[in-house]
C-alpha atoms as a PDB file:
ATOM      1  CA  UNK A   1     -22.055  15.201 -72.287  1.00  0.00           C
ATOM      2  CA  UNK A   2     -18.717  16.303 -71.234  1.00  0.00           C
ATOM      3  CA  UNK A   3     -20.127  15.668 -67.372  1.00  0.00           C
ATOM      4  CA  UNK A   4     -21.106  12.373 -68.068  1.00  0.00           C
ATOM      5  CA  UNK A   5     -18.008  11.388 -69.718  1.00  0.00           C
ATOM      6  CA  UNK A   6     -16.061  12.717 -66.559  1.00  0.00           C
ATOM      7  CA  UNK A   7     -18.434  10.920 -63.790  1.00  0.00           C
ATOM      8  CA  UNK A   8     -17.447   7.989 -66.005  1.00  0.00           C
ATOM      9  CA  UNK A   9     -13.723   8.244 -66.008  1.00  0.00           C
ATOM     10  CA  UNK A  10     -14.015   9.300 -62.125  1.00  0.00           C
ATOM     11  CA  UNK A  11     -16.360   6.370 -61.697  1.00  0.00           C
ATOM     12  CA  UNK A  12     -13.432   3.860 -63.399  1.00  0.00           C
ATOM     13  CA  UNK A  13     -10.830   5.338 -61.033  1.00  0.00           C
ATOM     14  CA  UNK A  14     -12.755   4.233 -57.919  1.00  0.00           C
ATOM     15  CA  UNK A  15     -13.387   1.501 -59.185  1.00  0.00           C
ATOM     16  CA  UNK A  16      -9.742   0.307 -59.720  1.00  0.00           C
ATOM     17  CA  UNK A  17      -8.603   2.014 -56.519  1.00  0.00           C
ATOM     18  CA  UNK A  18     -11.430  -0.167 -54.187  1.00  0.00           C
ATOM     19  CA  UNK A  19     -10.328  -3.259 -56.438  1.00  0.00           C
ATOM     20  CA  UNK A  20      -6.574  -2.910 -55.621  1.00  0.00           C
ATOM     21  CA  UNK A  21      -7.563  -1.643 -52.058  1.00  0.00           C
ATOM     22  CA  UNK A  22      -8.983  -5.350 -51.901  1.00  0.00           C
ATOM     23  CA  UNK A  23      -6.266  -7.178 -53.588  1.00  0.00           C
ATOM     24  CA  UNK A  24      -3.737  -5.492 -51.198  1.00  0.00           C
ATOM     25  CA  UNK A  25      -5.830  -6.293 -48.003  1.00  0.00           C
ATOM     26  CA  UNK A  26      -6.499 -10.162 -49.445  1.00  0.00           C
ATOM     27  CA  UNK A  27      -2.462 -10.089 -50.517  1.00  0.00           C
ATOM     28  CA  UNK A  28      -1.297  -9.092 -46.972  1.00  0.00           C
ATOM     29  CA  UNK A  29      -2.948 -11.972 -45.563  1.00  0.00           C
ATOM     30  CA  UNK A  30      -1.423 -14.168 -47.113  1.00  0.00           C
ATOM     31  CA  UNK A  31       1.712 -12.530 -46.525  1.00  0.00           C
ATOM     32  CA  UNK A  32       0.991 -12.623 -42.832  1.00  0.00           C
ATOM     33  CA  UNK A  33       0.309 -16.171 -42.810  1.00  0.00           C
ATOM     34  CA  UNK A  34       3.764 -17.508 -44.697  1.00  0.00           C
ATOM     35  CA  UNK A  35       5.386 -15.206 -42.072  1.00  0.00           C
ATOM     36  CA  UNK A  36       3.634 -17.470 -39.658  1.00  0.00           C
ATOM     37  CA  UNK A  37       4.044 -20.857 -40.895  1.00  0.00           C
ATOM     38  CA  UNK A  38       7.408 -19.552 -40.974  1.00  0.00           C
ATOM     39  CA  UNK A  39       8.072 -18.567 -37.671  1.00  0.00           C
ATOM     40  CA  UNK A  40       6.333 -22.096 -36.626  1.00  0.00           C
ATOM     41  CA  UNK A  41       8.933 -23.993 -38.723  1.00  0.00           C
ATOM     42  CA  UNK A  42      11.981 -21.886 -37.100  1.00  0.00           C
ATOM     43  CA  UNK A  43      10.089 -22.706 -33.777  1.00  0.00           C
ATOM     44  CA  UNK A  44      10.584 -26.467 -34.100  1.00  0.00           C
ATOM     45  CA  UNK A  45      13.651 -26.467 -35.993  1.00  0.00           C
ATOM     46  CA  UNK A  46      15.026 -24.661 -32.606  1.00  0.00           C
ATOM     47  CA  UNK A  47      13.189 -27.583 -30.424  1.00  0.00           C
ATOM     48  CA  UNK A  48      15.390 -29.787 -31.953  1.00  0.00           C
ATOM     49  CA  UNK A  49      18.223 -28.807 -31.595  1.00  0.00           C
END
């Protein structure tokens, strides 16, 4: 019993960790894509001027 209840609790923790693993990979891109619409916005701001 006492195994089962730890493969359980060790099971949960992977389980979070892959989930935020994924958030944080799916997060960054986004991040990396503002930065870029960014930089492409500063780009034609200088072409104006």
């Amino acid at each position: 019993m006492f195994y089962f209840l730890l493969g359980v609790i060790v099971g949960a923790l992977a389980f979070k960790l892959y989930r935020v693993n994924k958030f944080q990979k799916y997060r960054r891109a986004i991040l990396e894509e503002a930065l870029y619409e960014l930089r492409e916005v500063e780009r034609s701001n200088e072409k104006k001027d």
